[in-house]
C-alpha atoms as a PDB file:
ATOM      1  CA  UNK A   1      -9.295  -8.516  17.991  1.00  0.00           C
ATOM      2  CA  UNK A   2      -5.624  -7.819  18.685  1.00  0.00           C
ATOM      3  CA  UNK A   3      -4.787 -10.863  16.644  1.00  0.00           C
ATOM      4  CA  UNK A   4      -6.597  -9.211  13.706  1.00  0.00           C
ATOM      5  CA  UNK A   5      -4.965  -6.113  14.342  1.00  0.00           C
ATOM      6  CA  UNK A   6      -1.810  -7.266  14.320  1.00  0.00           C
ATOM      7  CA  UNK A   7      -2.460  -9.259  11.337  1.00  0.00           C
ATOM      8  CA  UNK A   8      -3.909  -6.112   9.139  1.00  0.00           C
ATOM      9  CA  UNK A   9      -0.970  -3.823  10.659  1.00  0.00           C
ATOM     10  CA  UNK A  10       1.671  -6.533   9.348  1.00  0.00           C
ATOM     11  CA  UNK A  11      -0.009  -6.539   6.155  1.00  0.00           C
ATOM     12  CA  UNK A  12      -0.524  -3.567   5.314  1.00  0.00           C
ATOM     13  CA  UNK A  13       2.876  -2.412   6.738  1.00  0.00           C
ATOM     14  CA  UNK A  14       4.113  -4.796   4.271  1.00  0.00           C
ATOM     15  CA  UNK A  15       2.281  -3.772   0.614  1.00  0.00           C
ATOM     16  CA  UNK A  16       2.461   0.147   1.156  1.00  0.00           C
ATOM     17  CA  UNK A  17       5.568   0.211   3.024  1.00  0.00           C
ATOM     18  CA  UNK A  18       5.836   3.503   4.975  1.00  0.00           C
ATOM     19  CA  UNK A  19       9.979   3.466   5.173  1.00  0.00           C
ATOM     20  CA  UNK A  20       9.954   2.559   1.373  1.00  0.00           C
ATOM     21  CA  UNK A  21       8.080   5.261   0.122  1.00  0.00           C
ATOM     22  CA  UNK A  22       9.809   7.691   2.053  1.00  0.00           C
ATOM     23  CA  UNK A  23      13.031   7.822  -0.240  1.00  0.00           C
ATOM     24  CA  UNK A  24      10.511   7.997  -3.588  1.00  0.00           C
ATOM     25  CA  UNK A  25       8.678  11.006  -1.784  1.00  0.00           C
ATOM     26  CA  UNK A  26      12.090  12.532  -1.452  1.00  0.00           C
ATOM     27  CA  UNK A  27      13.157  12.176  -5.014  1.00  0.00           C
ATOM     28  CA  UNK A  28       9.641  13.577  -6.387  1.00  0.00           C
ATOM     29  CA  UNK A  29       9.343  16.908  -4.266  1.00  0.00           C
ATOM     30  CA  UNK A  30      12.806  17.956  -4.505  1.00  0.00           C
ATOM     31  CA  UNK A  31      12.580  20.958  -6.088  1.00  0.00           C
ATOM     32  CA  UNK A  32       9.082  21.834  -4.091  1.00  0.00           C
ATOM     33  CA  UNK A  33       9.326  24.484  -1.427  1.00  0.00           C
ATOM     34  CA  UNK A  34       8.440  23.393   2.365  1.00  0.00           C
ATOM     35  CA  UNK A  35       5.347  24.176   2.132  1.00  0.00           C
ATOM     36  CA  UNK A  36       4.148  22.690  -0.858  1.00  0.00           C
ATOM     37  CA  UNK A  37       5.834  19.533   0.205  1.00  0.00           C
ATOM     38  CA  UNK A  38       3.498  18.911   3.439  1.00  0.00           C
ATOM     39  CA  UNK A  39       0.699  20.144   1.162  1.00  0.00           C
ATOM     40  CA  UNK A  40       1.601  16.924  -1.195  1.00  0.00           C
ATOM     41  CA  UNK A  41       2.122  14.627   1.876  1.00  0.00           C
ATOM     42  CA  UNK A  42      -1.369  15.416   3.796  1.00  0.00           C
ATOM     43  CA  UNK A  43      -3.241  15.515   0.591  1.00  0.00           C
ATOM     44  CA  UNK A  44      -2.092  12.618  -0.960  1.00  0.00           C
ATOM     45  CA  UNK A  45      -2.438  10.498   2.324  1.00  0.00           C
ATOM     46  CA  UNK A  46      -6.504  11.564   2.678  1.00  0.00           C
ATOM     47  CA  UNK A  47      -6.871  10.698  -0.738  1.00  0.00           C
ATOM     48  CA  UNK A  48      -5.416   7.109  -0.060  1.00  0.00           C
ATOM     49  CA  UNK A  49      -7.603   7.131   2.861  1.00  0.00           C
ATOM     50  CA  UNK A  50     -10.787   7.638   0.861  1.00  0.00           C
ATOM     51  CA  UNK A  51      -9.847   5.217  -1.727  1.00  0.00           C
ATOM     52  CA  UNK A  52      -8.931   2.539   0.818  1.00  0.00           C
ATOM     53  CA  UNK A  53     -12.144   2.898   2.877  1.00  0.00           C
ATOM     54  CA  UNK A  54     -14.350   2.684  -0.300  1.00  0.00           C
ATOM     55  CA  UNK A  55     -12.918  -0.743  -1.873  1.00  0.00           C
ATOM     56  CA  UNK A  56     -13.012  -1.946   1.980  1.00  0.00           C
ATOM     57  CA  UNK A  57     -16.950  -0.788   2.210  1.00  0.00           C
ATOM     58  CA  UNK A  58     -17.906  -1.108  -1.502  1.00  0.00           C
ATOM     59  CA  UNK A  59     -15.549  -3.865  -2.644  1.00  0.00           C
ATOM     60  CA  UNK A  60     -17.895  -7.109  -1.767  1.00  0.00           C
ATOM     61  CA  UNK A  61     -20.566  -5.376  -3.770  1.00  0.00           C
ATOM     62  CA  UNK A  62     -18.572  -4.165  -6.535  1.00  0.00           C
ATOM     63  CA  UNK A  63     -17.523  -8.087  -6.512  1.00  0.00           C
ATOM     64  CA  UNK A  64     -20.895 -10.185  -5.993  1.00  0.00           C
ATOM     65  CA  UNK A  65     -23.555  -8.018  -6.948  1.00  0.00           C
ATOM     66  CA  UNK A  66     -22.085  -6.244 -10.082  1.00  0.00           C
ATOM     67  CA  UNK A  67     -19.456  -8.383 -11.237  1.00  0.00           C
ATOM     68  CA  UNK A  68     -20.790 -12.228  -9.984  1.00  0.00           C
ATOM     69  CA  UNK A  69     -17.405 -13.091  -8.472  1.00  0.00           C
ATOM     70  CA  UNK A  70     -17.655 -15.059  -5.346  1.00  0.00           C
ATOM     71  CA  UNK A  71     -15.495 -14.066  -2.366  1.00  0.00           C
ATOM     72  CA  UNK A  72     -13.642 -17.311  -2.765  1.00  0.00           C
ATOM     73  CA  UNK A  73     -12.391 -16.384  -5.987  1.00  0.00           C
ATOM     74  CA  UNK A  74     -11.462 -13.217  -4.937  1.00  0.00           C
ATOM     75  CA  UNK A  75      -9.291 -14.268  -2.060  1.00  0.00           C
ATOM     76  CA  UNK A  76      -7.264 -16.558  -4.382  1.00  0.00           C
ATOM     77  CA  UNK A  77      -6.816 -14.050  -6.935  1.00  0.00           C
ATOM     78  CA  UNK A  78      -6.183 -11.274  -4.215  1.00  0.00           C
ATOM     79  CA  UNK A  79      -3.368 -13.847  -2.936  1.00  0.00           C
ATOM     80  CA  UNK A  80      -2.258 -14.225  -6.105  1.00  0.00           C
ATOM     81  CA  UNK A  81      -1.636 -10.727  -6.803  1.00  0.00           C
ATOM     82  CA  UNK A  82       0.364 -10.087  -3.460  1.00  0.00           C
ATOM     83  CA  UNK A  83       2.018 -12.840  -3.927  1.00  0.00           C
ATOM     84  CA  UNK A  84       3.454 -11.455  -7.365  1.00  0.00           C
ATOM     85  CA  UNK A  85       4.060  -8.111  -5.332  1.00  0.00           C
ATOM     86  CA  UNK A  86       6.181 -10.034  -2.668  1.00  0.00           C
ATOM     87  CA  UNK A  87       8.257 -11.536  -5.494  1.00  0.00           C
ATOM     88  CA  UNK A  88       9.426  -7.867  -6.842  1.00  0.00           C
ATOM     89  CA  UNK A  89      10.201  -6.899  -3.522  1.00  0.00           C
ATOM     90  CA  UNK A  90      12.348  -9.424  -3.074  1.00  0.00           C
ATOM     91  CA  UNK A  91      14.004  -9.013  -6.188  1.00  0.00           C
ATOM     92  CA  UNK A  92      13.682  -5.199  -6.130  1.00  0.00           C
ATOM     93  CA  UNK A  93      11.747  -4.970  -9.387  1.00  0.00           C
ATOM     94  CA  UNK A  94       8.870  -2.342  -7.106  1.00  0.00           C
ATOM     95  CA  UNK A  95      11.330  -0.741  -5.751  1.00  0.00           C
ATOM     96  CA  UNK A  96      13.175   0.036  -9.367  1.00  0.00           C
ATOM     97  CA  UNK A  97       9.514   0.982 -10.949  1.00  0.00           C
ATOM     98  CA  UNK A  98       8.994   3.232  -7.930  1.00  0.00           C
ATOM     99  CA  UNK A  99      12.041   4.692  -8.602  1.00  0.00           C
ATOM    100  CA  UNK A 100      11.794   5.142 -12.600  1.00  0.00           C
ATOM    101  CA  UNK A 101       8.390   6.913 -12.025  1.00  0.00           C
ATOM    102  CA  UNK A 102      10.136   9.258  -8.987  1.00  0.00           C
ATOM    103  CA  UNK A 103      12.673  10.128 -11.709  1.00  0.00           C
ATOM    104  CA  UNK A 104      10.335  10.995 -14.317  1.00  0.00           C
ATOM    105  CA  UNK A 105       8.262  13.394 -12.268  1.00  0.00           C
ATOM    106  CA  UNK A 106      11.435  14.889 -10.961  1.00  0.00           C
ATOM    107  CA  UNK A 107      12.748  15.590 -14.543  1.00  0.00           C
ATOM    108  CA  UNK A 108       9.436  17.302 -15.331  1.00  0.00           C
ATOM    109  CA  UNK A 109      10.112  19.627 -12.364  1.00  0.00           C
ATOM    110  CA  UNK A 110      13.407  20.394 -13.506  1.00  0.00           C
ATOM    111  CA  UNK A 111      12.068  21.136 -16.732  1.00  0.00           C
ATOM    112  CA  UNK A 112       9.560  23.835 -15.454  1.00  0.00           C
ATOM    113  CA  UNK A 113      10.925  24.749 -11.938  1.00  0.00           C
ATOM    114  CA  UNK A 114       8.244  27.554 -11.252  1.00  0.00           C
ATOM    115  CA  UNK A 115       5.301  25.301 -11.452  1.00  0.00           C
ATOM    116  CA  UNK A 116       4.339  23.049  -8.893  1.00  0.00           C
ATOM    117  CA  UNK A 117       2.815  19.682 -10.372  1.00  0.00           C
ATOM    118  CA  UNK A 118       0.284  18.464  -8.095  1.00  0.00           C
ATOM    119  CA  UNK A 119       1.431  14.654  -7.606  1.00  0.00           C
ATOM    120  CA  UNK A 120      -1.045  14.206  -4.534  1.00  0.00           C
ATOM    121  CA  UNK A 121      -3.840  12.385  -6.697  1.00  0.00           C
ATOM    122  CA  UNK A 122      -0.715  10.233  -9.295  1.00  0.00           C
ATOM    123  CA  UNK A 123       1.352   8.846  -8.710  1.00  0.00           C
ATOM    124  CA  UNK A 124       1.073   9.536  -4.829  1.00  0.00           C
ATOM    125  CA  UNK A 125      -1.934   8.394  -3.589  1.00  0.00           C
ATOM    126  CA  UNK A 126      -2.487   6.131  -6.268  1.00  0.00           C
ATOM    127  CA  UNK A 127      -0.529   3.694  -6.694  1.00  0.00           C
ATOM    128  CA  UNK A 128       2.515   4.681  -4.196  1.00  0.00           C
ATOM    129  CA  UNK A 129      -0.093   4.216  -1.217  1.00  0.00           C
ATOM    130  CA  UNK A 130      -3.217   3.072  -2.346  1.00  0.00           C
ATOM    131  CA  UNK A 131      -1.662   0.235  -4.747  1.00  0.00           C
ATOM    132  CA  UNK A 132      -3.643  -2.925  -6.181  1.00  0.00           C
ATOM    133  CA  UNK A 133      -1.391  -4.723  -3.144  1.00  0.00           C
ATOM    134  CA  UNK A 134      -3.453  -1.933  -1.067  1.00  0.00           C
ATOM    135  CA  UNK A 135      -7.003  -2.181  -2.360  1.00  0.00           C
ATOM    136  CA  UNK A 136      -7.060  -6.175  -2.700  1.00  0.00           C
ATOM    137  CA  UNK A 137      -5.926  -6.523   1.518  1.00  0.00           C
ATOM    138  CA  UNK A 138      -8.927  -3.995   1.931  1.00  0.00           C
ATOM    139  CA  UNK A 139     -11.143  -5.909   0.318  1.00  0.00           C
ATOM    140  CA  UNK A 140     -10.026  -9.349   1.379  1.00  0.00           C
ATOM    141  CA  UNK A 141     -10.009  -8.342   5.090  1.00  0.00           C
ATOM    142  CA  UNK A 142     -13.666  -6.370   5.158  1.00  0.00           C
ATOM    143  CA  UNK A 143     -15.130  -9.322   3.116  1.00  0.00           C
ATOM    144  CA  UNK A 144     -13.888 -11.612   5.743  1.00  0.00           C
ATOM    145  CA  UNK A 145     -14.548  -9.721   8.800  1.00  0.00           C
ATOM    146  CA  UNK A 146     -18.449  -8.453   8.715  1.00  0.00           C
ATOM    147  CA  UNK A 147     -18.937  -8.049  12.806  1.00  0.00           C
ATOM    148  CA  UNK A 148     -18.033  -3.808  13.558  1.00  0.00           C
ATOM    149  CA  UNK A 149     -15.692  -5.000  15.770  1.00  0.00           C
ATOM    150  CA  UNK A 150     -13.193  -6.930  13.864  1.00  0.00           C
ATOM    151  CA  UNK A 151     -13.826  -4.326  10.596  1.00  0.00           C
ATOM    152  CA  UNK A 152     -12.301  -1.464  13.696  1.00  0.00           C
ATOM    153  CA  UNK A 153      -9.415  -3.378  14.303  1.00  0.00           C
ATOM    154  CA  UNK A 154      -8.696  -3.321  10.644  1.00  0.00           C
ATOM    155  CA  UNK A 155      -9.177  -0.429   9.904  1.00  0.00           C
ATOM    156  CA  UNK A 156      -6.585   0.549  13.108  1.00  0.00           C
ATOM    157  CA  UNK A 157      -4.505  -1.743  11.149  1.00  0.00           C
ATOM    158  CA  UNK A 158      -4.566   0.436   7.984  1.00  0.00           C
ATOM    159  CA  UNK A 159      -5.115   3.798   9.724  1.00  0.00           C
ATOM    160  CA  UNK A 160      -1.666   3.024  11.707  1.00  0.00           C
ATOM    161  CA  UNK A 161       0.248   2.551   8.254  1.00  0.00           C
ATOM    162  CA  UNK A 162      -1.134   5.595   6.680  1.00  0.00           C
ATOM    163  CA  UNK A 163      -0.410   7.789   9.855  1.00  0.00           C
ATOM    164  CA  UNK A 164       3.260   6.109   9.419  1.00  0.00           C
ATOM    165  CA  UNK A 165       3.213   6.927   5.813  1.00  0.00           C
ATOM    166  CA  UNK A 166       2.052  10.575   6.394  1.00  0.00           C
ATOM    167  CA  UNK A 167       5.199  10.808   8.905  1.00  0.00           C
ATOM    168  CA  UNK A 168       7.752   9.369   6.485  1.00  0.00           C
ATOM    169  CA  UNK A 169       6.800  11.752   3.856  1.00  0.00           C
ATOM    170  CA  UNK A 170       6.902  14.610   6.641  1.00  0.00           C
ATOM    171  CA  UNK A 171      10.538  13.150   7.392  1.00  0.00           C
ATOM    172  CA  UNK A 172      11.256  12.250   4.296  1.00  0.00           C
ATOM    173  CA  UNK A 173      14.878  13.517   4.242  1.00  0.00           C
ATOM    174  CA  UNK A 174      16.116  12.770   7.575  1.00  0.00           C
ATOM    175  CA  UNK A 175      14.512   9.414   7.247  1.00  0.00           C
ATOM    176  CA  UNK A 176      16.619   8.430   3.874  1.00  0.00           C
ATOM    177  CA  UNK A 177      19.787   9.435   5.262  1.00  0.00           C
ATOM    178  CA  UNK A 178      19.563   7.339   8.717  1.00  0.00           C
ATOM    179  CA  UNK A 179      17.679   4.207   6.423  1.00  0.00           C
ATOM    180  CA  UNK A 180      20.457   4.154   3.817  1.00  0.00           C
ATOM    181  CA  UNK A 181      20.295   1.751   0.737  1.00  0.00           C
ATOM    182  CA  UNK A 182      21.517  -1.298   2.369  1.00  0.00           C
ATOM    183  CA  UNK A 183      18.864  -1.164   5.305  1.00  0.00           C
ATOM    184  CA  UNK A 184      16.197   0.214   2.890  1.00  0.00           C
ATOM    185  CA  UNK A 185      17.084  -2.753   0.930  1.00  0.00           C
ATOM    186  CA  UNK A 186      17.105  -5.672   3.422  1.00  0.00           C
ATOM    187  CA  UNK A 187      13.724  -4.426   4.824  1.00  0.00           C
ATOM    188  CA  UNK A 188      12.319  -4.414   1.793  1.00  0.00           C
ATOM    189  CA  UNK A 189      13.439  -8.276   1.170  1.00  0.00           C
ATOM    190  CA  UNK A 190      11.999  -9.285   4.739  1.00  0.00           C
ATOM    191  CA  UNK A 191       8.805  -8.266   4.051  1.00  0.00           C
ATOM    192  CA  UNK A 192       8.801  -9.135   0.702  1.00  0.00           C
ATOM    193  CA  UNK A 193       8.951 -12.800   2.861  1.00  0.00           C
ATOM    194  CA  UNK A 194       6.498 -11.969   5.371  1.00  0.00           C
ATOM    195  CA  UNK A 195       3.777 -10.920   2.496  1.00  0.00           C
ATOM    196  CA  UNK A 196       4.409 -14.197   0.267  1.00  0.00           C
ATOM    197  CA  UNK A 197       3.252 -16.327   3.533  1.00  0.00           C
ATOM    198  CA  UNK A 198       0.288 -13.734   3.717  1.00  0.00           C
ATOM    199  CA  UNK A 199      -0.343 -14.405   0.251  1.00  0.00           C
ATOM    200  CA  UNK A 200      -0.221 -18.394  -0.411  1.00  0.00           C
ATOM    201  CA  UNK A 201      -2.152 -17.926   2.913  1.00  0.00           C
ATOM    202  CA  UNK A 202      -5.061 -16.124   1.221  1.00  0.00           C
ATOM    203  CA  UNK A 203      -4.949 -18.524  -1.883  1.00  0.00           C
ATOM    204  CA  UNK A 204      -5.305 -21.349   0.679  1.00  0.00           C
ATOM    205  CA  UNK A 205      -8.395 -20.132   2.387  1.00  0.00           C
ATOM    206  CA  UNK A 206      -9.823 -19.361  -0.845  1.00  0.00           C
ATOM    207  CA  UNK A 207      -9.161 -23.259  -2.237  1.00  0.00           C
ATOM    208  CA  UNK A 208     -10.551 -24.361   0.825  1.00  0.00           C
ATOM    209  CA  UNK A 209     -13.903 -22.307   0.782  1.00  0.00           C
ATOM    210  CA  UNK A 210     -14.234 -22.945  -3.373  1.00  0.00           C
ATOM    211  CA  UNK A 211     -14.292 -26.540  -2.764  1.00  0.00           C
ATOM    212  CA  UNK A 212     -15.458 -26.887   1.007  1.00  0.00           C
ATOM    213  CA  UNK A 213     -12.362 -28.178   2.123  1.00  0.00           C
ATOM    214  CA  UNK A 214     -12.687 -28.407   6.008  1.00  0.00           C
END
């Protein structure tokens, strides 16, 4: 169970990256008053929460009862899709999109300073925590792991990143200061790495169990 632990941690870690999305919180609630800003942080995390935790319960349904996709399938195309999320990491292309959308909310605070946008819900929850990167792991790792057991140590995995994510927006600030842009931006490359291994890793498993190799 550890193993698994680790391994959900590491992933999730990796596709809603707590220390990156402490910088983008920043830039969108700059003009919001203290209180208003924890207000975002809390709310937007518990909405993440909820949407996490009903693709993890609800996903295999969604997929085999609704939508005839086989599990299989869905690992290789969940790979897939990380793996085109590690590739803007390293290259920085989510990290300028993440940026351009920051900007845009924080030029339509400027332009009305005395009312307070509520970004919990968009772009916030969804897709700054809860992401496609996000919801596919979910779904990948609950339709893989059925005993309660292993589906706890997941969801330690991903209830550890979102407690990390709630305290990066809390120390938001402080946090972006002491990170910098070089640091921000080396992290961001290493586990931009770590997740294309996770990835081709998922596509592999899914090749195997599509054509019953080994």
């Amino acid at each position: 169970m550890l193993e698994l632990f680790i391994a959900a941690f590491v992933t999730f870690f990796v596709v809603i990256d707590p220390p990156g999305v402490a910088p983008i919180f920043a830039t969108m609630t700059t003009h919001f008053p203290p209180a208003w800003r924890r207000k975002m942080a809390i709310k937007s995390v518990l909405i993440a929460t909820g949407v996490l935790l009903a693709f993890a319960y609800g996903g295999k349904w969604l997929l085999e009862k609704n939508l005839h996709v086989s599990l299989d399938a869905f690992r290789i195309a969940g790979g897939m899709l990380l793996f085109l999320i590690a590739i803007d990491m390293l290259f920085e292309k989510r990290t300028e999109r993440r940026t351009e959308r920051a900007e845009a909310v924080k030029e339509e605070q400027a332009a009305h300073p005395g009312a307070h946008d509520d970004i919990s819900v968009f772009p916030l929850a969804i897709p700054l925590i809860a992401g496609p990167g996000a919801i596919a792991s979910a779904m990948l790792y609950f339709a893989q792991n059925e005993e309660p057991a292993a589906r706890l140590a997941v969801l330690a995995g991903i209830g550890a990143n979102l407690a990390l994510c709630l305290l990066a927006f809390l120390m938001a600030g402080p946090l972006t200061r002491l990170m910098g842009a070089t640091v921000a931006a080396m992290i961001t490359r290493i586990f931009g790495i770590i997740l294309a291994a996770l990835a081709a890793q998922f596509v592999v498993d899914g090749v195997r169990g599509a054509f019953g190799i080994g």
